[in-house]
PDB file of N, CA and C in Angstrom:
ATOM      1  N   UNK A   1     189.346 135.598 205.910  1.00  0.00           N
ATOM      2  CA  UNK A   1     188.077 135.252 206.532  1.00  0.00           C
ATOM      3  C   UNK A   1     187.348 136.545 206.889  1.00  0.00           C
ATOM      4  N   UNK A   2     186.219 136.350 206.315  1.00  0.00           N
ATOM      5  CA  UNK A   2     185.407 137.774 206.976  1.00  0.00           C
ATOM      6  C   UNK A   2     183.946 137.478 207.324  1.00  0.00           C
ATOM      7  N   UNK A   3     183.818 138.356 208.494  1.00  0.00           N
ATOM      8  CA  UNK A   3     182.308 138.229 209.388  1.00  0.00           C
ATOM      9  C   UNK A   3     181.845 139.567 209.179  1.00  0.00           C
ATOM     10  N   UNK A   4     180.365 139.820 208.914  1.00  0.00           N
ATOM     11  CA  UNK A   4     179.765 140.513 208.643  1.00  0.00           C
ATOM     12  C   UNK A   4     180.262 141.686 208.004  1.00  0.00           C
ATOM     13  N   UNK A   5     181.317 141.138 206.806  1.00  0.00           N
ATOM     14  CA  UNK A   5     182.146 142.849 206.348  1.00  0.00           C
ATOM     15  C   UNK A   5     183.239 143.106 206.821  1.00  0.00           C
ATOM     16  N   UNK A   6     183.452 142.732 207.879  1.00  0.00           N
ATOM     17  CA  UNK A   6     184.919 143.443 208.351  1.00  0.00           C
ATOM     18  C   UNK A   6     185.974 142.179 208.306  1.00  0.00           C
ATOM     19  N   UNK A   7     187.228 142.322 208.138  1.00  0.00           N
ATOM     20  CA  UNK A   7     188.230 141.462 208.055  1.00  0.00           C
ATOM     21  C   UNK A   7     188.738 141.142 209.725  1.00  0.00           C
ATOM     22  N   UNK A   8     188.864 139.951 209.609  1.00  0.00           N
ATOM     23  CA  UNK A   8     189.714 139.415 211.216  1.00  0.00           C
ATOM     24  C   UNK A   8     191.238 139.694 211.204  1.00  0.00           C
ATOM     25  N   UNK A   9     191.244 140.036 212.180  1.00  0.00           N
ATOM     26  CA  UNK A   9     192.723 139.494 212.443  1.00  0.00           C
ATOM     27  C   UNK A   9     193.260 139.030 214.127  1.00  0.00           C
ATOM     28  N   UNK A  10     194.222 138.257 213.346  1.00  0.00           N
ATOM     29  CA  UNK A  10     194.288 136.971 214.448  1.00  0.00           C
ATOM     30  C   UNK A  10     195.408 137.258 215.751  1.00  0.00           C
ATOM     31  N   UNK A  11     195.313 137.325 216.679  1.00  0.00           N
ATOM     32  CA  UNK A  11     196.179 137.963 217.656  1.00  0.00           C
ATOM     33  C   UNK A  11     196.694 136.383 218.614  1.00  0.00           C
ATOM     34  N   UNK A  12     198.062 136.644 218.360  1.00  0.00           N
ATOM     35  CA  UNK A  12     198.485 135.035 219.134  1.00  0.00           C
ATOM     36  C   UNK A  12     199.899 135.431 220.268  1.00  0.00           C
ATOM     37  N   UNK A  13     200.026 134.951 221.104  1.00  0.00           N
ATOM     38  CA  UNK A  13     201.170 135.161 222.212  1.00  0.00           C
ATOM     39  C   UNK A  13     201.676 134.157 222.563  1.00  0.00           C
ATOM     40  N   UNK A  14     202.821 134.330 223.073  1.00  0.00           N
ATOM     41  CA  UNK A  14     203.560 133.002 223.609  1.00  0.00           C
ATOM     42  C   UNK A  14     204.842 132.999 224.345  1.00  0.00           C
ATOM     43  N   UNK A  15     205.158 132.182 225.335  1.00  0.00           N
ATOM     44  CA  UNK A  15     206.256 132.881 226.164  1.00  0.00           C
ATOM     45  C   UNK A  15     207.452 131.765 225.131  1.00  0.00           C
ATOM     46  N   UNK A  16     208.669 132.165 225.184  1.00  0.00           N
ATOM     47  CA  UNK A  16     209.849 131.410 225.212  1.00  0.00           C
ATOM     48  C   UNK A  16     210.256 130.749 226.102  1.00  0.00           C
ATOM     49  N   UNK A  17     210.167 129.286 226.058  1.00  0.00           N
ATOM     50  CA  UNK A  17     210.370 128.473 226.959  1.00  0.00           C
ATOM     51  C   UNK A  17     212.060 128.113 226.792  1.00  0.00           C
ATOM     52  N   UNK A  18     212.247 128.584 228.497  1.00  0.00           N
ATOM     53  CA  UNK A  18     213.537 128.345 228.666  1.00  0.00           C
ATOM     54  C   UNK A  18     214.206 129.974 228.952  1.00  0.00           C
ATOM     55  N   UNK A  19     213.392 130.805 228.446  1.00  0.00           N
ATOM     56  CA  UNK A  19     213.851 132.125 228.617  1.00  0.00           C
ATOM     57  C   UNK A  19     214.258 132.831 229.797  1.00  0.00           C
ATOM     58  N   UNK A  20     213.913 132.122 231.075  1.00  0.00           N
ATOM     59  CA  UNK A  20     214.065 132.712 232.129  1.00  0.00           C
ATOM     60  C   UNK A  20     215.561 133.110 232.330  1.00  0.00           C
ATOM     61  N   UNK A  21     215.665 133.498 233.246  1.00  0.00           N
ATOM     62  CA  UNK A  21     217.272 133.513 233.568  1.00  0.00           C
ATOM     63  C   UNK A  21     217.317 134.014 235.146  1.00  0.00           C
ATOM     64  N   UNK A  22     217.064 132.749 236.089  1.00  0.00           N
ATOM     65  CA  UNK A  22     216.872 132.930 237.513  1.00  0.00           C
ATOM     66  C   UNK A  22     218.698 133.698 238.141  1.00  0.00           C
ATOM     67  N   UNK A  23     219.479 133.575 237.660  1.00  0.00           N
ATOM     68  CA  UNK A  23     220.740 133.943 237.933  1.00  0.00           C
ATOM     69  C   UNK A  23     220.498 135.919 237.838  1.00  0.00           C
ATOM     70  N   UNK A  24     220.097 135.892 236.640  1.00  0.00           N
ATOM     71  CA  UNK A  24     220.234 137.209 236.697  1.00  0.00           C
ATOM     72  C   UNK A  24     218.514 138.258 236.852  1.00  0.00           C
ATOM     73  N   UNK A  25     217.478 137.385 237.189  1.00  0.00           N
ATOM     74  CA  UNK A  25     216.066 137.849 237.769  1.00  0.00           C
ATOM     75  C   UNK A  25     215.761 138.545 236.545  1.00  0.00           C
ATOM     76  N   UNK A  26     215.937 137.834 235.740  1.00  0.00           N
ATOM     77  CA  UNK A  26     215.118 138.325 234.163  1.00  0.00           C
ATOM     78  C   UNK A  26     213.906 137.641 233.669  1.00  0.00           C
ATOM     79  N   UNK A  27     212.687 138.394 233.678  1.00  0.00           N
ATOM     80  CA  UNK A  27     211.533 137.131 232.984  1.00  0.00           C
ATOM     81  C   UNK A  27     211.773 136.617 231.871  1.00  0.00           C
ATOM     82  N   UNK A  28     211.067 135.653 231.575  1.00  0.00           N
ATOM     83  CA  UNK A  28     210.970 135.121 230.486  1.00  0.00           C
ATOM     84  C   UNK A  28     210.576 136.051 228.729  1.00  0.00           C
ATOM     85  N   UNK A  29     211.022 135.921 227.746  1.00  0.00           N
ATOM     86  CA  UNK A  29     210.538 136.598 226.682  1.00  0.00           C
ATOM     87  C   UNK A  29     208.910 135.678 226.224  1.00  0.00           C
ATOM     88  N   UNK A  30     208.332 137.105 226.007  1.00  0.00           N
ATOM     89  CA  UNK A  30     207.182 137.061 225.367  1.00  0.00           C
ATOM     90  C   UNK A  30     206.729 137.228 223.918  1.00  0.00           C
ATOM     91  N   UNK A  31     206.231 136.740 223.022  1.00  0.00           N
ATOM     92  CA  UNK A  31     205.961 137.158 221.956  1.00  0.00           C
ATOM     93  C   UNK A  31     204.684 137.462 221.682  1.00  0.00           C
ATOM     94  N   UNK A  32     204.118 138.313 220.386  1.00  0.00           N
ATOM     95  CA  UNK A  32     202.838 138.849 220.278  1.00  0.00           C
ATOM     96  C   UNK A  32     203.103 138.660 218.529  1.00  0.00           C
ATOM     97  N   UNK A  33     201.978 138.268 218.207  1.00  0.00           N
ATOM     98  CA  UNK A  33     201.724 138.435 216.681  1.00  0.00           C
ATOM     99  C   UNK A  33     200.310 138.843 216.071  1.00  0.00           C
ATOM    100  N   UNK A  34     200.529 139.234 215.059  1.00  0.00           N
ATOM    101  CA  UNK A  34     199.294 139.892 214.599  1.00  0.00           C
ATOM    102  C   UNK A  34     198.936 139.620 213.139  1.00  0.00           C
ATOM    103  N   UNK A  35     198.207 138.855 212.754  1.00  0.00           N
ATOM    104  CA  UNK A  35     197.912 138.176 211.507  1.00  0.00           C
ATOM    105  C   UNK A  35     196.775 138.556 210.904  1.00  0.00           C
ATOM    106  N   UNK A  36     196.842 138.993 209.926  1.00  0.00           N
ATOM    107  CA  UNK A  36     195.805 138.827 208.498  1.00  0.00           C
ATOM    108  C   UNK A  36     195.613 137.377 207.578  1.00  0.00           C
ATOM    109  N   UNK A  37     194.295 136.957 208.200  1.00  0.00           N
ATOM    110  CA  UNK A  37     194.147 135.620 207.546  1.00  0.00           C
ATOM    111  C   UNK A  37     193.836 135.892 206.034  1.00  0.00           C
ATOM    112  N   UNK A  38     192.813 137.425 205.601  1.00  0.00           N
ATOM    113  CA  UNK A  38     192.445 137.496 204.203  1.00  0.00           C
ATOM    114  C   UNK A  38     193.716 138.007 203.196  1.00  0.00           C
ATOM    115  N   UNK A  39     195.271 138.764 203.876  1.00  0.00           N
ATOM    116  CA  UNK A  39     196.356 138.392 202.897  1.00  0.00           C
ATOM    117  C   UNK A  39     197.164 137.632 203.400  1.00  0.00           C
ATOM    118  N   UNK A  40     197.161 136.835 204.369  1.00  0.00           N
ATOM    119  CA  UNK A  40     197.814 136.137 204.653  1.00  0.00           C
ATOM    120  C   UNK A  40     199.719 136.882 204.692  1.00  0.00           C
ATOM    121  N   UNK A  41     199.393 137.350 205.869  1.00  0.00           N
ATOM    122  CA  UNK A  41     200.142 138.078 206.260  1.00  0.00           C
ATOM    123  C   UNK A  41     200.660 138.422 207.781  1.00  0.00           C
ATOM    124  N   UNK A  42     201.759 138.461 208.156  1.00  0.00           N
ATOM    125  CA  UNK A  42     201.877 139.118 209.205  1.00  0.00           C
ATOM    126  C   UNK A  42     201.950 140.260 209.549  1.00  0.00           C
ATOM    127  N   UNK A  43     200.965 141.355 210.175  1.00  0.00           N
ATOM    128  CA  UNK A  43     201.441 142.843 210.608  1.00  0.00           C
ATOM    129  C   UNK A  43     202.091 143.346 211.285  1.00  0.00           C
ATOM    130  N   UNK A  44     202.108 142.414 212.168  1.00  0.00           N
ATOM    131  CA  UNK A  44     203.037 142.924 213.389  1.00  0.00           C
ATOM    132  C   UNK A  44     203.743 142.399 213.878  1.00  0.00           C
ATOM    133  N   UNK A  45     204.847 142.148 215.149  1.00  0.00           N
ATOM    134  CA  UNK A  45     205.699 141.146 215.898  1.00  0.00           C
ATOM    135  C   UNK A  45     205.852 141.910 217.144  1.00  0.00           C
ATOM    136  N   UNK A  46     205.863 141.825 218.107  1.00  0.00           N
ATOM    137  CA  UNK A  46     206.070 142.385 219.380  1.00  0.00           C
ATOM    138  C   UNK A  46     206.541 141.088 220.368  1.00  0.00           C
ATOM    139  N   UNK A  47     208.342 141.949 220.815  1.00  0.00           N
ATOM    140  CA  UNK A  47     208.721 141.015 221.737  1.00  0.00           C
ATOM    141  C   UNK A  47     208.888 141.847 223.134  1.00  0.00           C
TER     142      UNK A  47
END
């Protein structure tokens, strides 16, 4: 998908449900992704 020339990319997050761990005061895991809709691709992953 592209707007005026430049390519998007799609930035999405999300926690892991269930991840907590109140016993040992650990947050929950987070995830981060980073997508190219024009190759249809993922660039990145960040946990």
């Amino acid at each position: 998908m592209e707007c005026c020339g430049v390519e998007v990319i799609s930035i999405d997050g999300k926690t892991v449900k269930g991840s907590y761990d109140r016993e040992q005061d650990k947050s929950a895991l987070h995830l981060v992704s980073a997508w190219s809709s024009q190759y249809r691709l993922v660039l990145g992953r960040r946990c």
